[in-house]
PDB file of N, CA and C in Angstrom:
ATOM      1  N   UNK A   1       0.849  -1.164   0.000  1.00  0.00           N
ATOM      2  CA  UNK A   1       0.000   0.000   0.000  1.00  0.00           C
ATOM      3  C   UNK A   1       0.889   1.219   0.000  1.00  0.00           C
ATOM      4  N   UNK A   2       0.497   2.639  -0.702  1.00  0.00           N
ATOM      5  CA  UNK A   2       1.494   2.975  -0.379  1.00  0.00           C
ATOM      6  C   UNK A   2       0.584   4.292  -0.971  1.00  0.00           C
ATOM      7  N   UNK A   3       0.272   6.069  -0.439  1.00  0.00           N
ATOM      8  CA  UNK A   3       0.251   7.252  -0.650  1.00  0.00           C
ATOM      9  C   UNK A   3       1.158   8.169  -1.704  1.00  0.00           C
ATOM     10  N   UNK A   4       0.546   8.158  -2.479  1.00  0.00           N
ATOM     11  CA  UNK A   4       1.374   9.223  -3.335  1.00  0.00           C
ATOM     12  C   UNK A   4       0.576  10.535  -3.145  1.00  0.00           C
ATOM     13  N   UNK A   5       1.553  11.792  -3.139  1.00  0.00           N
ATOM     14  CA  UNK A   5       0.177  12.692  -3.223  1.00  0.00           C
ATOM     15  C   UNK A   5       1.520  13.645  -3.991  1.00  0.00           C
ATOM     16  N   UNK A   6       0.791  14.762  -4.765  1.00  0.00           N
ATOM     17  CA  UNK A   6       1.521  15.473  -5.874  1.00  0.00           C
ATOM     18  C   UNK A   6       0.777  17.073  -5.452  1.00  0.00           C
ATOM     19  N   UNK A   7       1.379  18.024  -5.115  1.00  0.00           N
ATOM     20  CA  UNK A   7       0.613  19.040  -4.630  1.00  0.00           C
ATOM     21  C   UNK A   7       0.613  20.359  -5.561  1.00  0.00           C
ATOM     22  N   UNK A   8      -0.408  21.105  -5.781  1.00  0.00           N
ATOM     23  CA  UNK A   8      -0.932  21.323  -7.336  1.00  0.00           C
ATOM     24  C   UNK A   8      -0.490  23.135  -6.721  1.00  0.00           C
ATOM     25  N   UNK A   9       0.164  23.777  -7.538  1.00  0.00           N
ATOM     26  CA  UNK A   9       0.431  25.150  -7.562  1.00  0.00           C
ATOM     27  C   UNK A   9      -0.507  26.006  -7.749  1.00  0.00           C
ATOM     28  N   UNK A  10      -1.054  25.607  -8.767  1.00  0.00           N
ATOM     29  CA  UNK A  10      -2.355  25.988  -9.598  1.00  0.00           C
ATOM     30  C   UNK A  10      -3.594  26.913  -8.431  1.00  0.00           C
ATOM     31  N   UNK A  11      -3.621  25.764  -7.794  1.00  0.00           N
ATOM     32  CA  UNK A  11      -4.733  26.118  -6.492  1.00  0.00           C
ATOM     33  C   UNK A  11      -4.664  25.106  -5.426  1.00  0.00           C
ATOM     34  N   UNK A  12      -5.456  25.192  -4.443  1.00  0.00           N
ATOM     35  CA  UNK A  12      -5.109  24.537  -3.018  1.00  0.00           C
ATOM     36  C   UNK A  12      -5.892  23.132  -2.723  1.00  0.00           C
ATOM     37  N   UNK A  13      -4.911  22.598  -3.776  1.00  0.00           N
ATOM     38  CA  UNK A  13      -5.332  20.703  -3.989  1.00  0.00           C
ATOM     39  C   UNK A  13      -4.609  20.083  -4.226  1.00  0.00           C
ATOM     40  N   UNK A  14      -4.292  18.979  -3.635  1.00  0.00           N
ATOM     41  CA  UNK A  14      -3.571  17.795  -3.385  1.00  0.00           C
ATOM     42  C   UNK A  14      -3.955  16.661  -4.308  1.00  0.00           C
ATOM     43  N   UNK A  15      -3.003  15.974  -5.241  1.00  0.00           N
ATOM     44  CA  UNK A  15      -3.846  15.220  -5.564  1.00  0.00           C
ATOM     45  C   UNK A  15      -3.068  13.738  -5.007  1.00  0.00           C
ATOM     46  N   UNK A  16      -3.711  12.710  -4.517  1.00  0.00           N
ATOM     47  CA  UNK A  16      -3.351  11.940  -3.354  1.00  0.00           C
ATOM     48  C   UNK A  16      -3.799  10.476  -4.461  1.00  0.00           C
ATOM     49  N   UNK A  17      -2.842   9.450  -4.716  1.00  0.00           N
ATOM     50  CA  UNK A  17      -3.157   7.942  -5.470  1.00  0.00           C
ATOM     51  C   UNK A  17      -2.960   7.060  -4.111  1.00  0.00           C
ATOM     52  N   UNK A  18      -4.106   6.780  -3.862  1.00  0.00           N
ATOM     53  CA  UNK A  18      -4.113   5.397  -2.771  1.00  0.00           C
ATOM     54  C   UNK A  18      -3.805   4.102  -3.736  1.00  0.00           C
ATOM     55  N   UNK A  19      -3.325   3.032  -3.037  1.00  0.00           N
ATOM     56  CA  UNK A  19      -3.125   1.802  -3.796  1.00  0.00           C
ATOM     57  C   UNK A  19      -3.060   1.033  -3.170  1.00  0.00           C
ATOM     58  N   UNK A  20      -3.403   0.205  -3.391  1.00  0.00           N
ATOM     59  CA  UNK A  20      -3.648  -1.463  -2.713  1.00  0.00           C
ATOM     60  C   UNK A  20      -3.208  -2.295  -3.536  1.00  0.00           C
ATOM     61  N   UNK A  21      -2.026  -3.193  -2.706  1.00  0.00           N
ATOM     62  CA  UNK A  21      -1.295  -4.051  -3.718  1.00  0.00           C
ATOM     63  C   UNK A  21      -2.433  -5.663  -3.585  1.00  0.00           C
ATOM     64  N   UNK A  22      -2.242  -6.338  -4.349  1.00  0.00           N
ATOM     65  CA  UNK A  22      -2.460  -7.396  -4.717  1.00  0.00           C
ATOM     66  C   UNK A  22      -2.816  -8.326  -3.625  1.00  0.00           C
ATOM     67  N   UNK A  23      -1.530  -8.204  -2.769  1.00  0.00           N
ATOM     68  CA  UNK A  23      -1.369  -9.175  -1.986  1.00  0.00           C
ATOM     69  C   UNK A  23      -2.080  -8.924  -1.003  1.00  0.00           C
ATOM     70  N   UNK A  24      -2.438  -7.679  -0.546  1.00  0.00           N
ATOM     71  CA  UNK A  24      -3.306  -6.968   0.553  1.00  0.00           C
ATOM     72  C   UNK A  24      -4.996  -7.718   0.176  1.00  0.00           C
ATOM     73  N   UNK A  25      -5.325  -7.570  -1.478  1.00  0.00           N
ATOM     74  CA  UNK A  25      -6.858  -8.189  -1.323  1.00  0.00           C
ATOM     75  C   UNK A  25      -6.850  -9.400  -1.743  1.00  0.00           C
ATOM     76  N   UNK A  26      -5.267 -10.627  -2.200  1.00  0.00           N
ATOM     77  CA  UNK A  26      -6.030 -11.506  -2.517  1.00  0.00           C
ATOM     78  C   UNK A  26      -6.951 -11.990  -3.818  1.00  0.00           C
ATOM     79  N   UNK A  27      -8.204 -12.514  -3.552  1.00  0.00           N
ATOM     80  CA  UNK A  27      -8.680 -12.553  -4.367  1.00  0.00           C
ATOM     81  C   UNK A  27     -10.554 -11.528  -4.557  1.00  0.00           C
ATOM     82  N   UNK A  28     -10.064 -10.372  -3.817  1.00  0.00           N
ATOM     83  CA  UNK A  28     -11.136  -9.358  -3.854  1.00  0.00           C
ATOM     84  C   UNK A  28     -11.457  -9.181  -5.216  1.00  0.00           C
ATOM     85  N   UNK A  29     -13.434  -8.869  -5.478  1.00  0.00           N
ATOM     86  CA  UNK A  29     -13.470  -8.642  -6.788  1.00  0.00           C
ATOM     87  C   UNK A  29     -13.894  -6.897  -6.703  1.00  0.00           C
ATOM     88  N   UNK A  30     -14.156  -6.591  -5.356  1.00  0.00           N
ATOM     89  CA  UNK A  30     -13.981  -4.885  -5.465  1.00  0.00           C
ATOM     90  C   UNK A  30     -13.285  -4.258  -4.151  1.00  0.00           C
ATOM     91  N   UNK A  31     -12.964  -3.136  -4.615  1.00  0.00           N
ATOM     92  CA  UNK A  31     -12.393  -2.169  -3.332  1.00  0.00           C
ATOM     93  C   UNK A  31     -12.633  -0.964  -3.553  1.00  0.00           C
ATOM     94  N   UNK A  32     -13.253   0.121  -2.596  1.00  0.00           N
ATOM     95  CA  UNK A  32     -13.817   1.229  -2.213  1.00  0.00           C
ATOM     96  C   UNK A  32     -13.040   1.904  -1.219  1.00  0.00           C
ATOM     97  N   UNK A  33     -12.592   2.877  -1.562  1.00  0.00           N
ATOM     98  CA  UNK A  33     -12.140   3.464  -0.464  1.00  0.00           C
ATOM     99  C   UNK A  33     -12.695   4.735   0.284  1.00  0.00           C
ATOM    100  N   UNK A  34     -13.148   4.447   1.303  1.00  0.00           N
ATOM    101  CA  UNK A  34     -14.126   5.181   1.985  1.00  0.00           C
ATOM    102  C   UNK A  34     -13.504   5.976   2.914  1.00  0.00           C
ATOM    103  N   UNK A  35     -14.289   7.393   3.629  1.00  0.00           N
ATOM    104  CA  UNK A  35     -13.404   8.000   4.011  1.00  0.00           C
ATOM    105  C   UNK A  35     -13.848   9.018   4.636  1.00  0.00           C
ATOM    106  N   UNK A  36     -13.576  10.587   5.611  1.00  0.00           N
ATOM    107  CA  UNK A  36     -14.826  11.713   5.973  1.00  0.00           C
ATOM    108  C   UNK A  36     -14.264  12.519   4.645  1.00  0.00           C
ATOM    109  N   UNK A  37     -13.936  11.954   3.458  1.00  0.00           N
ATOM    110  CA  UNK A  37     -13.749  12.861   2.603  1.00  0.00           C
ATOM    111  C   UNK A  37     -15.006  13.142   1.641  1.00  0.00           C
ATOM    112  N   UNK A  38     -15.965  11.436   1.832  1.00  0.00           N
ATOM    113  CA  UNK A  38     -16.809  11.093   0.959  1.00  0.00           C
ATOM    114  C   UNK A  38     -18.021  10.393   2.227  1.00  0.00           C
ATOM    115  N   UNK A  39     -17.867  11.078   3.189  1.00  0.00           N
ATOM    116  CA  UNK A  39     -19.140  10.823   4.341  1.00  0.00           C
ATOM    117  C   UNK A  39     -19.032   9.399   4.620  1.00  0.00           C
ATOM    118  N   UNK A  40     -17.814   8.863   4.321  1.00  0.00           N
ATOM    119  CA  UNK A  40     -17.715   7.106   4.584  1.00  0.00           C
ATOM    120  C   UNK A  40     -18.975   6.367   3.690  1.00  0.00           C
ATOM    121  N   UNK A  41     -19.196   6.869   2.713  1.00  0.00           N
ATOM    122  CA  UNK A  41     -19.806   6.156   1.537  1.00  0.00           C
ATOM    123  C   UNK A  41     -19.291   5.268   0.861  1.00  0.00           C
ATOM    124  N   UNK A  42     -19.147   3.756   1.108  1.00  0.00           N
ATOM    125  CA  UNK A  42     -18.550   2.922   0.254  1.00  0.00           C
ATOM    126  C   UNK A  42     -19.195   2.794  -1.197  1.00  0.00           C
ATOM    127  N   UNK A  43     -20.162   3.550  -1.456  1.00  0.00           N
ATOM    128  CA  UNK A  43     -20.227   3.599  -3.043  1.00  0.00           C
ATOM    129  C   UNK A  43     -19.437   4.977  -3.792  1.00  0.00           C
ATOM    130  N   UNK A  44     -19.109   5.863  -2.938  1.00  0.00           N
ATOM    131  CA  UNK A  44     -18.621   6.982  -3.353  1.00  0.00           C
ATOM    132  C   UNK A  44     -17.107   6.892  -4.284  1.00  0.00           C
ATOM    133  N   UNK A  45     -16.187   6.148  -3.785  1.00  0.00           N
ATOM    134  CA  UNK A  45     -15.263   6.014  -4.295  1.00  0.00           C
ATOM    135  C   UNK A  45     -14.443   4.636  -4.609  1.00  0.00           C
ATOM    136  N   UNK A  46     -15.115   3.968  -5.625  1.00  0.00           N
ATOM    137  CA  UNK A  46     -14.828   2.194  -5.927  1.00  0.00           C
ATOM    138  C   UNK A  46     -12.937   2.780  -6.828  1.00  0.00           C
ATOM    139  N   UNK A  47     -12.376   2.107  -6.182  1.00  0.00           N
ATOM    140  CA  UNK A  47     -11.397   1.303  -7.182  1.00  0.00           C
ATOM    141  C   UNK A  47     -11.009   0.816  -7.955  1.00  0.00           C
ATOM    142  N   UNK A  48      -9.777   1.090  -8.982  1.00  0.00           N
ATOM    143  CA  UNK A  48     -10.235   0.626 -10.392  1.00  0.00           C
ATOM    144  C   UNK A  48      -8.630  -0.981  -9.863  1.00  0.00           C
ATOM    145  N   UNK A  49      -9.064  -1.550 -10.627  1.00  0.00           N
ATOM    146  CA  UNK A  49      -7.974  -2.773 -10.384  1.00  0.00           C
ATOM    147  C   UNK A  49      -7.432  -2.659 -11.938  1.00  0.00           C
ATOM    148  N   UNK A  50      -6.328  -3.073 -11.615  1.00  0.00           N
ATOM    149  CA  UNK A  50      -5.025  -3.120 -12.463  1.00  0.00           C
ATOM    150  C   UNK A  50      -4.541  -4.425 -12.924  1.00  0.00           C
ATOM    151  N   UNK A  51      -3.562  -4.309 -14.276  1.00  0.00           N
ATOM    152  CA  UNK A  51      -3.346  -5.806 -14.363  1.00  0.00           C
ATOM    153  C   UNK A  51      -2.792  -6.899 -13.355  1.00  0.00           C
ATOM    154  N   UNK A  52      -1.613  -5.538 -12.706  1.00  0.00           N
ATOM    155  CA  UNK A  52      -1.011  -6.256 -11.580  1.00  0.00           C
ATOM    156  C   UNK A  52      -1.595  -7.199 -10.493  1.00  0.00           C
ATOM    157  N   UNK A  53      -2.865  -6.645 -10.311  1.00  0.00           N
ATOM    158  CA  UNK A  53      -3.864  -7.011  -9.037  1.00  0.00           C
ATOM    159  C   UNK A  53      -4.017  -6.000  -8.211  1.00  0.00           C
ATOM    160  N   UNK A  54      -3.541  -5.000  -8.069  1.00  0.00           N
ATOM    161  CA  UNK A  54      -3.511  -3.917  -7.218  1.00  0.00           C
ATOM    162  C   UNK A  54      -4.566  -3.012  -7.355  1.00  0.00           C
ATOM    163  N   UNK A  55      -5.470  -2.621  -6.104  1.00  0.00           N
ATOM    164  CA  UNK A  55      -6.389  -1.688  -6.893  1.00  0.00           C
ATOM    165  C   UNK A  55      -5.545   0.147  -6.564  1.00  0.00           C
ATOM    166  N   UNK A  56      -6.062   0.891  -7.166  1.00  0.00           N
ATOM    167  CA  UNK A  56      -5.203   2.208  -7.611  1.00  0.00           C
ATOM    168  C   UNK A  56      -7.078   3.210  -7.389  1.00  0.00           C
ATOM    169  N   UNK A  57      -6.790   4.384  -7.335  1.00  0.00           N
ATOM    170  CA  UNK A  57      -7.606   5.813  -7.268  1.00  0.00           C
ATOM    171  C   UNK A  57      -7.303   7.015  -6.748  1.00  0.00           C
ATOM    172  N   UNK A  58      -6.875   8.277  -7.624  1.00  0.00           N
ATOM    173  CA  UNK A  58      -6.673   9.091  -7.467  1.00  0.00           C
ATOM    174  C   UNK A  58      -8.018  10.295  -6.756  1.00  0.00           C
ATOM    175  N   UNK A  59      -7.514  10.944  -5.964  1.00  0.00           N
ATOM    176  CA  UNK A  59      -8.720  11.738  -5.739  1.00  0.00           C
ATOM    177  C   UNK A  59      -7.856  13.323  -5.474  1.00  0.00           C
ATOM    178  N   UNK A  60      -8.853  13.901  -5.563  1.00  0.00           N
ATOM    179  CA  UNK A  60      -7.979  15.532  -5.115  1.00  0.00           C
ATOM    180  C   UNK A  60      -8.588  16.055  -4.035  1.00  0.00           C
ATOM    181  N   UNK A  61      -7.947  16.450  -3.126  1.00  0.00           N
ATOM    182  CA  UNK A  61      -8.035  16.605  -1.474  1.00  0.00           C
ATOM    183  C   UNK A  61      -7.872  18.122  -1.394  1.00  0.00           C
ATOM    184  N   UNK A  62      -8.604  18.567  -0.372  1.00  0.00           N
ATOM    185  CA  UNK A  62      -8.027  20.252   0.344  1.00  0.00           C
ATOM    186  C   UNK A  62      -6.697  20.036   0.763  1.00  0.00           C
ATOM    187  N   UNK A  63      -6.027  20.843   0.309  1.00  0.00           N
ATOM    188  CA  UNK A  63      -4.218  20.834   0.689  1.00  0.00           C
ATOM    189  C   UNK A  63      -4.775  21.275   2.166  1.00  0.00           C
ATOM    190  N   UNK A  64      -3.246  21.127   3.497  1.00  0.00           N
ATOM    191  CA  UNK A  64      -3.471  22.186   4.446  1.00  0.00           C
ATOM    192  C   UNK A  64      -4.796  21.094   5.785  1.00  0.00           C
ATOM    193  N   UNK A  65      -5.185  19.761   5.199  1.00  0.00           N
ATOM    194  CA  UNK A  65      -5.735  18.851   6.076  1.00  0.00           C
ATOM    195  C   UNK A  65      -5.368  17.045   6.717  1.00  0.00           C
ATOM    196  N   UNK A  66      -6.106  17.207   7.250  1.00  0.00           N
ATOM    197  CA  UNK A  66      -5.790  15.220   7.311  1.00  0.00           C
ATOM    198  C   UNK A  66      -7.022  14.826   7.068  1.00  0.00           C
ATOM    199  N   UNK A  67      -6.998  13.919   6.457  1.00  0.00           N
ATOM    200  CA  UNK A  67      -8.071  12.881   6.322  1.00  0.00           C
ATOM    201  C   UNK A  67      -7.745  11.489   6.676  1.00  0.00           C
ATOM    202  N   UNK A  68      -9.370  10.987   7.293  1.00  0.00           N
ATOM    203  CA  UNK A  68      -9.047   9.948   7.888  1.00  0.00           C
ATOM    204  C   UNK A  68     -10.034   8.599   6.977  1.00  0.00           C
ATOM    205  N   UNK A  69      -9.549   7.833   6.357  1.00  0.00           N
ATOM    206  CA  UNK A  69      -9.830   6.895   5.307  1.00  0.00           C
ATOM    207  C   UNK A  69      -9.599   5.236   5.750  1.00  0.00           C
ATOM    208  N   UNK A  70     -10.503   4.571   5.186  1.00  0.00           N
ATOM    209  CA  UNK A  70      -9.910   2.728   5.346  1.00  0.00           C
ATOM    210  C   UNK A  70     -10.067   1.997   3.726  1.00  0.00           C
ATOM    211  N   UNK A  71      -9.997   0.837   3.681  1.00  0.00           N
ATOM    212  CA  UNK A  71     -10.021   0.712   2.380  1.00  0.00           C
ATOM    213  C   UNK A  71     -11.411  -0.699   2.460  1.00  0.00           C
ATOM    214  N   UNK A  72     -12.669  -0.920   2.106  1.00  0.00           N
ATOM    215  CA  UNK A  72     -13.698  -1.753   2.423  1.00  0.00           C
ATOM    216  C   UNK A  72     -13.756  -2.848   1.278  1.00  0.00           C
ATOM    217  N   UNK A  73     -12.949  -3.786   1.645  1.00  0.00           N
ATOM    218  CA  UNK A  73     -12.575  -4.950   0.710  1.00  0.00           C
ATOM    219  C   UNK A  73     -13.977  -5.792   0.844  1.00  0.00           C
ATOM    220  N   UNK A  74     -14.687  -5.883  -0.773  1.00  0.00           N
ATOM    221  CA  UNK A  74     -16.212  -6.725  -1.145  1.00  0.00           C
ATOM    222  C   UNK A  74     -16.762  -6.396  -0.311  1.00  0.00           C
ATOM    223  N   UNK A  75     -17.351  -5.359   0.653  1.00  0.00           N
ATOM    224  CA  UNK A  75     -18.194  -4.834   1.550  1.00  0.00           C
ATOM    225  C   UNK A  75     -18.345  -5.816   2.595  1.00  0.00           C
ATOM    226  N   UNK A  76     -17.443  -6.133   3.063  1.00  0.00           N
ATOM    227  CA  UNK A  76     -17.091  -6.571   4.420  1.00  0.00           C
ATOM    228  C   UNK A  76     -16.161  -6.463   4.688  1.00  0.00           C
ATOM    229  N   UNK A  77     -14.469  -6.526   4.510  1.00  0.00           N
ATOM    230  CA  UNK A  77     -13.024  -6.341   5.456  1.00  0.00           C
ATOM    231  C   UNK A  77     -12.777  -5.118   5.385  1.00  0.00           C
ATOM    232  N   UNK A  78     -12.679  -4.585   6.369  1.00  0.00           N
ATOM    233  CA  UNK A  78     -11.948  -2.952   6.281  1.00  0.00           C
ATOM    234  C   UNK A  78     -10.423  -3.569   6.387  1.00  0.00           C
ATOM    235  N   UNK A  79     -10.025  -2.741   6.205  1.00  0.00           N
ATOM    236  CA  UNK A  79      -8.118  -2.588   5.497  1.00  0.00           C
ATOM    237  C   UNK A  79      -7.524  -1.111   5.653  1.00  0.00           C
ATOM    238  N   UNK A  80      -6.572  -1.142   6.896  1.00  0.00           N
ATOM    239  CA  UNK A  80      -6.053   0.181   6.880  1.00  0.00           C
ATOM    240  C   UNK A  80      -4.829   0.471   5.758  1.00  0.00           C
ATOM    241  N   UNK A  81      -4.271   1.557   5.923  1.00  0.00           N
ATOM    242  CA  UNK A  81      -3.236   1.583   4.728  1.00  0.00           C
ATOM    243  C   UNK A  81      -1.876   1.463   5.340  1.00  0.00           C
ATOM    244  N   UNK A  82      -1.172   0.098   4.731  1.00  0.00           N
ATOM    245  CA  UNK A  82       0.205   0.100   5.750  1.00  0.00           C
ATOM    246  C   UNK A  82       1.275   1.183   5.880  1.00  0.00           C
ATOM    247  N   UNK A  83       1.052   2.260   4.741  1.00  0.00           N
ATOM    248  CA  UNK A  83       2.032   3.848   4.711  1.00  0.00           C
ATOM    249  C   UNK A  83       1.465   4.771   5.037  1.00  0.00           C
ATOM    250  N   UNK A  84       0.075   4.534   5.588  1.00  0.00           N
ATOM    251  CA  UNK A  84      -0.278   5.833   5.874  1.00  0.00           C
ATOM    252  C   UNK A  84       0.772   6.545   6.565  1.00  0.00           C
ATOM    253  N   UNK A  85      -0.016   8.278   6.480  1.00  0.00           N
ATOM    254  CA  UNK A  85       0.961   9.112   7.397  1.00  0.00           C
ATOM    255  C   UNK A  85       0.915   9.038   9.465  1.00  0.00           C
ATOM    256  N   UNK A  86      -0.161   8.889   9.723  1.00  0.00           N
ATOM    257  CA  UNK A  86      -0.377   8.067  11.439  1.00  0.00           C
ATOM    258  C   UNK A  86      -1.683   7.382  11.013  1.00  0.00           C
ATOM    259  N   UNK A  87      -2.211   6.501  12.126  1.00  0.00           N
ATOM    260  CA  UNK A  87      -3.303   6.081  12.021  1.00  0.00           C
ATOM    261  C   UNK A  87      -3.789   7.299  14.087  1.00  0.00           C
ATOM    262  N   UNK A  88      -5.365   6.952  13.997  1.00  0.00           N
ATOM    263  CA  UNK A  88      -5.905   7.521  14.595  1.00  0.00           C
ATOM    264  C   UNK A  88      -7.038   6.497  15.359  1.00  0.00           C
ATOM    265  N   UNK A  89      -7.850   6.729  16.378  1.00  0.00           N
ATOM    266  CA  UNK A  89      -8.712   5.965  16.720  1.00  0.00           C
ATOM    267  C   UNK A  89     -10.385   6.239  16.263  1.00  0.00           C
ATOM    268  N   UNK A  90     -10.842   5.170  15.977  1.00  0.00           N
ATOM    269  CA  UNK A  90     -11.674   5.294  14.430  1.00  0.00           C
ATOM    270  C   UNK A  90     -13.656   5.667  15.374  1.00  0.00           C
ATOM    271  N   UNK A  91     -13.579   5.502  16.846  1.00  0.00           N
ATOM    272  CA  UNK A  91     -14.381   5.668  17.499  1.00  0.00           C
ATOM    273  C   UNK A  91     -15.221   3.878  17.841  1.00  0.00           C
ATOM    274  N   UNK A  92     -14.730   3.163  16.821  1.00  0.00           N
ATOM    275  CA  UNK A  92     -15.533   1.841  17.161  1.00  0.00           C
ATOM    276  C   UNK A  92     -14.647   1.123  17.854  1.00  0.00           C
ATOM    277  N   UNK A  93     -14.599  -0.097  18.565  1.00  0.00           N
ATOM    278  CA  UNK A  93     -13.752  -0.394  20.100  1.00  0.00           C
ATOM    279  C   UNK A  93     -12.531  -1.493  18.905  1.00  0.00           C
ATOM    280  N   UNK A  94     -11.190  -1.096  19.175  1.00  0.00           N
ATOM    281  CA  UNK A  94     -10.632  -1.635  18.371  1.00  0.00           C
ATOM    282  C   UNK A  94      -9.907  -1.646  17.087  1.00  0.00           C
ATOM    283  N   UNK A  95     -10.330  -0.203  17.105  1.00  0.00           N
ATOM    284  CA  UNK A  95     -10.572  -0.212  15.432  1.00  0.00           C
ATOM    285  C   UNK A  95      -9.519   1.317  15.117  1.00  0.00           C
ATOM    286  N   UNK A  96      -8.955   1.542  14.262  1.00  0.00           N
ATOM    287  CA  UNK A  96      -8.226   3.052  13.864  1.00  0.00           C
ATOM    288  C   UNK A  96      -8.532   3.003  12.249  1.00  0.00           C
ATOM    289  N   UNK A  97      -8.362   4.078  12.168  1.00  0.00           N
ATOM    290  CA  UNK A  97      -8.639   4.403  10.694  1.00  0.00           C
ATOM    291  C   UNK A  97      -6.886   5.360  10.744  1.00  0.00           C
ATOM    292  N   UNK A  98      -6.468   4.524   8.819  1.00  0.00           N
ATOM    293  CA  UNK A  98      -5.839   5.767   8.573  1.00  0.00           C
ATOM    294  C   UNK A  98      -5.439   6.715   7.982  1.00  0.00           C
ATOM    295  N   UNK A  99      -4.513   7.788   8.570  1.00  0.00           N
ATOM    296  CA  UNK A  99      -4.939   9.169   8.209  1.00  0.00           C
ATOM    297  C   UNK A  99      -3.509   9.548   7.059  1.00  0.00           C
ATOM    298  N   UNK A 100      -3.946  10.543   6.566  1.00  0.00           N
ATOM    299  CA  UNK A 100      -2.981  11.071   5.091  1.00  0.00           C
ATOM    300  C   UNK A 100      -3.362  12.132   5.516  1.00  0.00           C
ATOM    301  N   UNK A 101      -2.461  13.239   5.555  1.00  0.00           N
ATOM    302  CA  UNK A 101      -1.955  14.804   5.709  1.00  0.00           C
ATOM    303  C   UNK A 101      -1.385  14.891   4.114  1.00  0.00           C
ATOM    304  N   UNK A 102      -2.430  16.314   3.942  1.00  0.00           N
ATOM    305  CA  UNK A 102      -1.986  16.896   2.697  1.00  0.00           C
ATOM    306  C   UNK A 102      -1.562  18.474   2.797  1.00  0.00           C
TER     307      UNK A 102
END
């Protein structure tokens, strides 16, 4: 897993590629990455998969925040991101979500 983010001169946006390698889903046939960017809507932001197996999605973020995101493998495994920038505590007993600073 691993954060790329590319930060845009232009105006005050980040643009941030989450990725999920292969080995992280296995044999998942979708991944969503949900988030308070997208009200934790797992239909808001599906994943496109790659030849590799990896799923990949770019999104563009408010520069200047953190967001706190998981990744919802076939609408049941949540999956944190192993590079995030910290993880945080997600409010459910057990559980962190994690976070990317842009």
């Amino acid at each position: 897993m691993s954060l790329q983010k590319r930060y845009l001169k232009s105006r005050p946006v980040t643009k941030v590629t989450f990725r999920l390698p292969g080995e992280a889903v296995e044999r998942a046939h979708a991944v969503s990455l949900v988030g308070d960017f997208n009200n934790w809507d797992p239909a808001a932001n599906p994943m496109k998969r790659l030849k590799s197996g990896e799923f990949k999605l770019t999104l563009d973020l408010e520069s200047g925040r953190e967001y706190h995101f998981r990744y919802l493998i076939d609408d049941r495994t949540w999956e944190n991101d192993w590079e995030a920038d910290k993880y945080l505590p997600s409010g459910f007993q057990h559980a962190e979500n994690s976070v990317v600073v842009v």
